[in-house]
N, C-alpha and C. Protein backbone atom coordinates (compact mmCIF):
# COMPACT_ATOMS: atom_id res chain seq x y z
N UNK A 1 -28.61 -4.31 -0.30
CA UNK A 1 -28.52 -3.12 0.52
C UNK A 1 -28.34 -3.49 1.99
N UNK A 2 -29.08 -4.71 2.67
CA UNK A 2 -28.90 -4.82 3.63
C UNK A 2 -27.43 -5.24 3.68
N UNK A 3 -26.79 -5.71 3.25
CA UNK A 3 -25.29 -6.67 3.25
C UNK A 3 -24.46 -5.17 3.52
N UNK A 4 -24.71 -4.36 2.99
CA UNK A 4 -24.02 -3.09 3.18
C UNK A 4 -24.27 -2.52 4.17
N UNK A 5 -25.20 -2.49 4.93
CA UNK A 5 -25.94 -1.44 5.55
C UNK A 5 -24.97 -2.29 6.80
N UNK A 6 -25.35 -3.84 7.09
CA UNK A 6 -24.34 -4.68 8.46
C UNK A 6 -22.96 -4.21 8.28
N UNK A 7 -22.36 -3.99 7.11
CA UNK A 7 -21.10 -4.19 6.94
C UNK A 7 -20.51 -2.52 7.49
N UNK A 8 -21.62 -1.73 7.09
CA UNK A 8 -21.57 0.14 7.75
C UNK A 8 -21.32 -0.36 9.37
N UNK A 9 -22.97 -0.91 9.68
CA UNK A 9 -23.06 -0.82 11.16
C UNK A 9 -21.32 -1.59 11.65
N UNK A 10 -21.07 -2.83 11.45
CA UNK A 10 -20.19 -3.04 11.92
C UNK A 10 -18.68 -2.48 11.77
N UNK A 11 -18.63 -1.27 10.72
CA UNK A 11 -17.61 -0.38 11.05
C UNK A 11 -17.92 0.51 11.91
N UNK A 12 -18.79 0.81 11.83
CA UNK A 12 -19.28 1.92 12.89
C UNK A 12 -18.96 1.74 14.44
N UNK A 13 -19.16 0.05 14.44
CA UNK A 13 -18.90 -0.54 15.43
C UNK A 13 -17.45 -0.78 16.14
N UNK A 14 -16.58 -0.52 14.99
CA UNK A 14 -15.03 -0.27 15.69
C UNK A 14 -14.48 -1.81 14.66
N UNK A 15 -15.03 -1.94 13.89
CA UNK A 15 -14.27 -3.05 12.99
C UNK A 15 -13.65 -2.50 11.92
N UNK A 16 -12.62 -2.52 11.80
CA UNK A 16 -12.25 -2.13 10.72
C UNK A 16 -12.40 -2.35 9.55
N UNK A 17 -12.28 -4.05 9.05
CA UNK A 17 -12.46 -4.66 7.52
C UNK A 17 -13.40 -6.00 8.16
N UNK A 18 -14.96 -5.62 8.83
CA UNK A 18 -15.71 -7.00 8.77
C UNK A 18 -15.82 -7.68 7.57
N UNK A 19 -15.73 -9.29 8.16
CA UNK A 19 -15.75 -10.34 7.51
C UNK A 19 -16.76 -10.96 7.26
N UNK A 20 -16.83 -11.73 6.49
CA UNK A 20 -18.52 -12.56 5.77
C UNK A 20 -18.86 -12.69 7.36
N UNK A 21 -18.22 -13.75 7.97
CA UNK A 21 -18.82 -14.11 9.28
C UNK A 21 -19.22 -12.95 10.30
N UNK A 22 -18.38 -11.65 9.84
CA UNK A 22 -19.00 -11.08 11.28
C UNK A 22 -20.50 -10.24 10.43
N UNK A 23 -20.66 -10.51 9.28
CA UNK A 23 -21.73 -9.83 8.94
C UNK A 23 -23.18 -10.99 9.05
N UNK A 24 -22.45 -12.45 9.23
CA UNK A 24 -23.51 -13.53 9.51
C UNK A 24 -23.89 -13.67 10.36
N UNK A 25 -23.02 -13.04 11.27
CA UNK A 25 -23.14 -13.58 12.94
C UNK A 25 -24.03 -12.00 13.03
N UNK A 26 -23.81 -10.68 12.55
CA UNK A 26 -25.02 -9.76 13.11
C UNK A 26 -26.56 -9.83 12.45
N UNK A 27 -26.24 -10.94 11.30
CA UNK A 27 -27.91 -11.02 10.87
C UNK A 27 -28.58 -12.57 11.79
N UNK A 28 -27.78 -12.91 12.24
CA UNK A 28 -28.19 -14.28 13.22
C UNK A 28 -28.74 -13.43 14.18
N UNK A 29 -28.07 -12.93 14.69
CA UNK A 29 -28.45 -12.39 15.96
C UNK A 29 -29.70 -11.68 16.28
N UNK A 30 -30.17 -11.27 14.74
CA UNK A 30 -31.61 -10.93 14.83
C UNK A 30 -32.53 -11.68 13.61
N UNK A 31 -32.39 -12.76 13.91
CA UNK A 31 -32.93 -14.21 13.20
C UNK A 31 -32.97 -13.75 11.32
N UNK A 32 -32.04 -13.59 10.76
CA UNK A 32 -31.92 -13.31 9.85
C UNK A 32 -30.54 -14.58 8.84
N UNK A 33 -31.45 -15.15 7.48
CA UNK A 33 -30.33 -15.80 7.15
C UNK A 33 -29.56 -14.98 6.22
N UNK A 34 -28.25 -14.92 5.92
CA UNK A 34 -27.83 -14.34 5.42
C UNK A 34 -27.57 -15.44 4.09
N UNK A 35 -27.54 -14.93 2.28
CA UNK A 35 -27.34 -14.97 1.23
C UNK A 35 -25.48 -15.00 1.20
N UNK A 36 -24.99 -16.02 0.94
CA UNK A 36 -23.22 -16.29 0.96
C UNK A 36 -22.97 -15.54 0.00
N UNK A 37 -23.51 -15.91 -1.23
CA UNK A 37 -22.71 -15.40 -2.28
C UNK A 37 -23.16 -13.75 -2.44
N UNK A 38 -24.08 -13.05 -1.87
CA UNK A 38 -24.24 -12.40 -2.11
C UNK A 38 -23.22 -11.05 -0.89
N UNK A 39 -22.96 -12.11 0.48
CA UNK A 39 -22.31 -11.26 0.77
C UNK A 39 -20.87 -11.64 0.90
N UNK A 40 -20.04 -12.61 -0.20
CA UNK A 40 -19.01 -12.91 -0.22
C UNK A 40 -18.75 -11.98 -1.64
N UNK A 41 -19.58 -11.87 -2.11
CA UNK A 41 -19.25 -10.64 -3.51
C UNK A 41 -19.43 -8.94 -3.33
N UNK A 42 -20.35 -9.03 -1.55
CA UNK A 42 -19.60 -7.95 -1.14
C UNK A 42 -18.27 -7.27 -0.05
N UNK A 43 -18.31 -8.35 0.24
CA UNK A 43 -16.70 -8.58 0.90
C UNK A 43 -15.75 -8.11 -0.11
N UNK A 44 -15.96 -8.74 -1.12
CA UNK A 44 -14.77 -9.31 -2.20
C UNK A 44 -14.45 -7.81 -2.68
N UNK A 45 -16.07 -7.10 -3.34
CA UNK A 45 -15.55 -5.87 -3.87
C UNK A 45 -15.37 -4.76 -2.76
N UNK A 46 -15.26 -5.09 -1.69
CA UNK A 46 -14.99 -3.89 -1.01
C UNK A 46 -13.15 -4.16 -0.27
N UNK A 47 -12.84 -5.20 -0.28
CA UNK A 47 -11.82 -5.47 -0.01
C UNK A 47 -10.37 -5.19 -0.68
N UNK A 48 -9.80 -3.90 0.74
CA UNK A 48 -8.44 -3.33 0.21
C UNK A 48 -9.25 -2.13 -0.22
N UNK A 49 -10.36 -1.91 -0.06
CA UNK A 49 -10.42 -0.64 -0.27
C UNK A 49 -11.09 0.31 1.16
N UNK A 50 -10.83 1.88 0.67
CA UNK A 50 -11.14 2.88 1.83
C UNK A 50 -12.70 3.23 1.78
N UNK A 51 -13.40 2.33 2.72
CA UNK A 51 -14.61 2.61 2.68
C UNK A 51 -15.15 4.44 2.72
N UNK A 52 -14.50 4.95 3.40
CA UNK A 52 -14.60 6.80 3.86
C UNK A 52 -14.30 7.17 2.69
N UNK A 53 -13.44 6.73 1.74
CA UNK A 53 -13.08 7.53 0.42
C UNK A 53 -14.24 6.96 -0.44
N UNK A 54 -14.58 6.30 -0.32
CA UNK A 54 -16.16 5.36 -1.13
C UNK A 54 -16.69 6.23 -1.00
N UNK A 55 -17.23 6.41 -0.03
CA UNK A 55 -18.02 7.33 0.22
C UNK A 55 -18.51 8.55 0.28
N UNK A 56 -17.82 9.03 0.23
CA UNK A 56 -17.18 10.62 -0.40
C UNK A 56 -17.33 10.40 -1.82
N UNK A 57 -16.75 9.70 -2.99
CA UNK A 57 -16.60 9.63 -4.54
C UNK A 57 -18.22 9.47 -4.45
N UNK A 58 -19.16 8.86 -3.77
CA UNK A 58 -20.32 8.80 -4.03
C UNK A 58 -21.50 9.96 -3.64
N UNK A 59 -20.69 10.98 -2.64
CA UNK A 59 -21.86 12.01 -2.19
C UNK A 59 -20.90 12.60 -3.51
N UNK A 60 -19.77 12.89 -4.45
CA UNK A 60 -19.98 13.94 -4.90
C UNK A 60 -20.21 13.61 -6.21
N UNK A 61 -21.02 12.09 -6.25
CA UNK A 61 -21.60 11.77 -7.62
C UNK A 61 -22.88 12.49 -7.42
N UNK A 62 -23.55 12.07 -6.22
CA UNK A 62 -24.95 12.50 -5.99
C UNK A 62 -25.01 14.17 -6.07
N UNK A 63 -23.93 14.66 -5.95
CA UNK A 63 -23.95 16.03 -5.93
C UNK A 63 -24.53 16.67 -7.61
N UNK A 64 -24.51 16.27 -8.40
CA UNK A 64 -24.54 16.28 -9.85
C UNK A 64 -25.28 15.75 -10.00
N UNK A 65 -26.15 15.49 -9.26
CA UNK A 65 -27.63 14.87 -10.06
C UNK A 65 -28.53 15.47 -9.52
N UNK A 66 -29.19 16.10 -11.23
CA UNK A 66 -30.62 16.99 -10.54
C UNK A 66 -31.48 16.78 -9.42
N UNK A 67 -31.89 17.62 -8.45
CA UNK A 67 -32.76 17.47 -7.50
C UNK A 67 -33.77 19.02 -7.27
N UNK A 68 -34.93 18.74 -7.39
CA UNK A 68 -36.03 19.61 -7.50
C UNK A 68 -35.47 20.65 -8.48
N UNK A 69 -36.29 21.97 -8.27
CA UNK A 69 -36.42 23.14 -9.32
C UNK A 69 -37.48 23.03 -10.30
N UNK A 70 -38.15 21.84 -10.54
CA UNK A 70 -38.96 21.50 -11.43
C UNK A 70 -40.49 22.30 -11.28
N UNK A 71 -40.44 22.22 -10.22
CA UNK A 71 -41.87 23.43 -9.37
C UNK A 71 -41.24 25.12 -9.69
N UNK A 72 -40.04 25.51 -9.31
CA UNK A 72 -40.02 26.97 -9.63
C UNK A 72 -39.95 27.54 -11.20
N UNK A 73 -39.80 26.30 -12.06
CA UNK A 73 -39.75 26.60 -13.30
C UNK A 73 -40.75 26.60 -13.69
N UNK A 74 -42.13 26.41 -13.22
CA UNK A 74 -43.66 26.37 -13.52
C UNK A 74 -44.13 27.50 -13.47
N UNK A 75 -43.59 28.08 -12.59
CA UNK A 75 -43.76 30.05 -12.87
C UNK A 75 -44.91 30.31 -11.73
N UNK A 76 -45.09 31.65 -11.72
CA UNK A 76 -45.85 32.17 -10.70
C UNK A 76 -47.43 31.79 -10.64
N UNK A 77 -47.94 31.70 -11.87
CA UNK A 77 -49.37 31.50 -12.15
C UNK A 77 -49.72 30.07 -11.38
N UNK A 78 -48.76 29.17 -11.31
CA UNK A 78 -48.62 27.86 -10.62
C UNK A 78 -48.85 28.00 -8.76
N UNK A 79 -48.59 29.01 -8.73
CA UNK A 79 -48.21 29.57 -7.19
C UNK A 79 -49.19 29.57 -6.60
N UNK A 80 -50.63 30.25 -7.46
CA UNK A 80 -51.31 31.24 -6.48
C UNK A 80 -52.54 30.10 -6.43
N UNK A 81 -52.38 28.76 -7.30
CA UNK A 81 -53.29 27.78 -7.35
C UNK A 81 -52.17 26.82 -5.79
N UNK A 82 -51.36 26.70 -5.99
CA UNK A 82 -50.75 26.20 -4.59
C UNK A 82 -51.06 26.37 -3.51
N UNK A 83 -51.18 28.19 -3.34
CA UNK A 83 -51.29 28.94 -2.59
C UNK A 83 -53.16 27.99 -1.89
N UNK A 84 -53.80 28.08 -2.63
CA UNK A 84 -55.00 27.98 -2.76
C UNK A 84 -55.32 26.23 -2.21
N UNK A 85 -54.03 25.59 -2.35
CA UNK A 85 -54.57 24.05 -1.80
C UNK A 85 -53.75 23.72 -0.57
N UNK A 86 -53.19 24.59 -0.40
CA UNK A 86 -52.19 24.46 1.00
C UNK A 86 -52.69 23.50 2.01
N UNK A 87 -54.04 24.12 2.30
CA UNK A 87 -54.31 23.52 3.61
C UNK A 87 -54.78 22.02 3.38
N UNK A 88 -55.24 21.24 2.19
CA UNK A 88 -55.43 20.21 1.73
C UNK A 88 -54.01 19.55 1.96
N UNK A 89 -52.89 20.03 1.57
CA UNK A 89 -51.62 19.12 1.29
C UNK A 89 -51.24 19.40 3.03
N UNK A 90 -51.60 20.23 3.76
CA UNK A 90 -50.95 20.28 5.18
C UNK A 90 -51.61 18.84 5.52
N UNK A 91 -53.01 18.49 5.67
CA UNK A 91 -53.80 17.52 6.27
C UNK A 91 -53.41 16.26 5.53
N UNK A 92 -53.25 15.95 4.45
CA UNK A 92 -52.39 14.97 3.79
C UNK A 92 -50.83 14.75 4.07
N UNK A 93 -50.55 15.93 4.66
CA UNK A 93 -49.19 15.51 5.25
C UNK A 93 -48.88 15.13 6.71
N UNK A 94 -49.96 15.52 7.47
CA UNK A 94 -50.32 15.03 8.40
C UNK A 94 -50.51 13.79 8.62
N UNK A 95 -51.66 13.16 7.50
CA UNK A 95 -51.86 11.62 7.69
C UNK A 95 -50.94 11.00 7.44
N UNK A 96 -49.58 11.26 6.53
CA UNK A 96 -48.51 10.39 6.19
C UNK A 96 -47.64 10.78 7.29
N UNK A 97 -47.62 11.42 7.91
CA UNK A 97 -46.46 11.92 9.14
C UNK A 97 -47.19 10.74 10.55
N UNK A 98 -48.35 10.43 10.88
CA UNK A 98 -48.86 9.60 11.22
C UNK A 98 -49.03 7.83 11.24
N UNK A 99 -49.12 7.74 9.94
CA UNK A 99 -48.98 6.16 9.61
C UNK A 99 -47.53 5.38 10.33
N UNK A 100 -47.78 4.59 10.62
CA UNK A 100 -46.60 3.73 10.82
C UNK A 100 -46.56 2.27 9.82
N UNK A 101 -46.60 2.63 8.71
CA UNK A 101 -46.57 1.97 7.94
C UNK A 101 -44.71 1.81 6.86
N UNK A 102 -44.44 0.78 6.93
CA UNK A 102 -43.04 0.45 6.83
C UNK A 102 -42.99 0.33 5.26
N UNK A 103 -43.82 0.77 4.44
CA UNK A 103 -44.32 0.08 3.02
C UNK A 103 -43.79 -1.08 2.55
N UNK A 104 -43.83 -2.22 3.29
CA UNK A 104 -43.19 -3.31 2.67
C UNK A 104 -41.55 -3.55 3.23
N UNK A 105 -40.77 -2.63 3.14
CA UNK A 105 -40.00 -2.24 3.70
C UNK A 105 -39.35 -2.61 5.35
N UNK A 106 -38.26 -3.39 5.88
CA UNK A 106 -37.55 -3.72 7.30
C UNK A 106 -35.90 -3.27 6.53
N UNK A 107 -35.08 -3.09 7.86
CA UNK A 107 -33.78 -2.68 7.22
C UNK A 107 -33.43 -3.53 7.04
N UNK A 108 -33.73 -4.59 7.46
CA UNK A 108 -32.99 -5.86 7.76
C UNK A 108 -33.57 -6.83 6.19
N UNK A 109 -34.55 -6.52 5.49
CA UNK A 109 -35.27 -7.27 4.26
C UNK A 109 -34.79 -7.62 3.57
């Protein structure tokens, strides 16, 4: 994911088709070694192709895949016990809106 994520930033950046090296030279730059084969096999499969059209075929995969409804199909009787813990899940959402905790997690990992 990260090999992708340099290879975004550095289009973003005004490159058109970055190369292994310019994706080595932006993980150097923030002391990062970069994996060859892993990003010479993503060079390889992205090469000659339209990253913007990638990308697109992939939001309208994601478009087709279930996301929530699973709560309104529980029905009303579900509601009024919700209703009833609200202020518990506000203060729990609070403490996670708080943490600066990265779970393990750098973009760069």
């Amino acid at each position: 994911m990260k090999y992708l994520a340099a290879y975004l930033l550095l289009r973003a950046g005004g490159k058109d088709a970055p190369a292994a090296e310019d994706v080595k030279s932006l993980f150097e730059s923030v002391g990062i070694e970069a994996d060859s084969d892993r990003l010479n096999s993503l060079i390889s499969a992205l090469e000659g192709k339209n990253v913007d059209e990638i990308i697109a075929e992939g939001k309208e995969k994601l478009a087709s895949v279930p996301s929530g409804g699973a709560a309104a199909a529980a029905g009303g009787a579900g509601a009024s016990a919700a209703a009833a813990d609200a202020p518990a899940a506000e203060e729990k959402e609070e403490e996670k809106e708080e943490s600066d905790d990265d779970m393990g997690f750098g973009l760069f990992d």
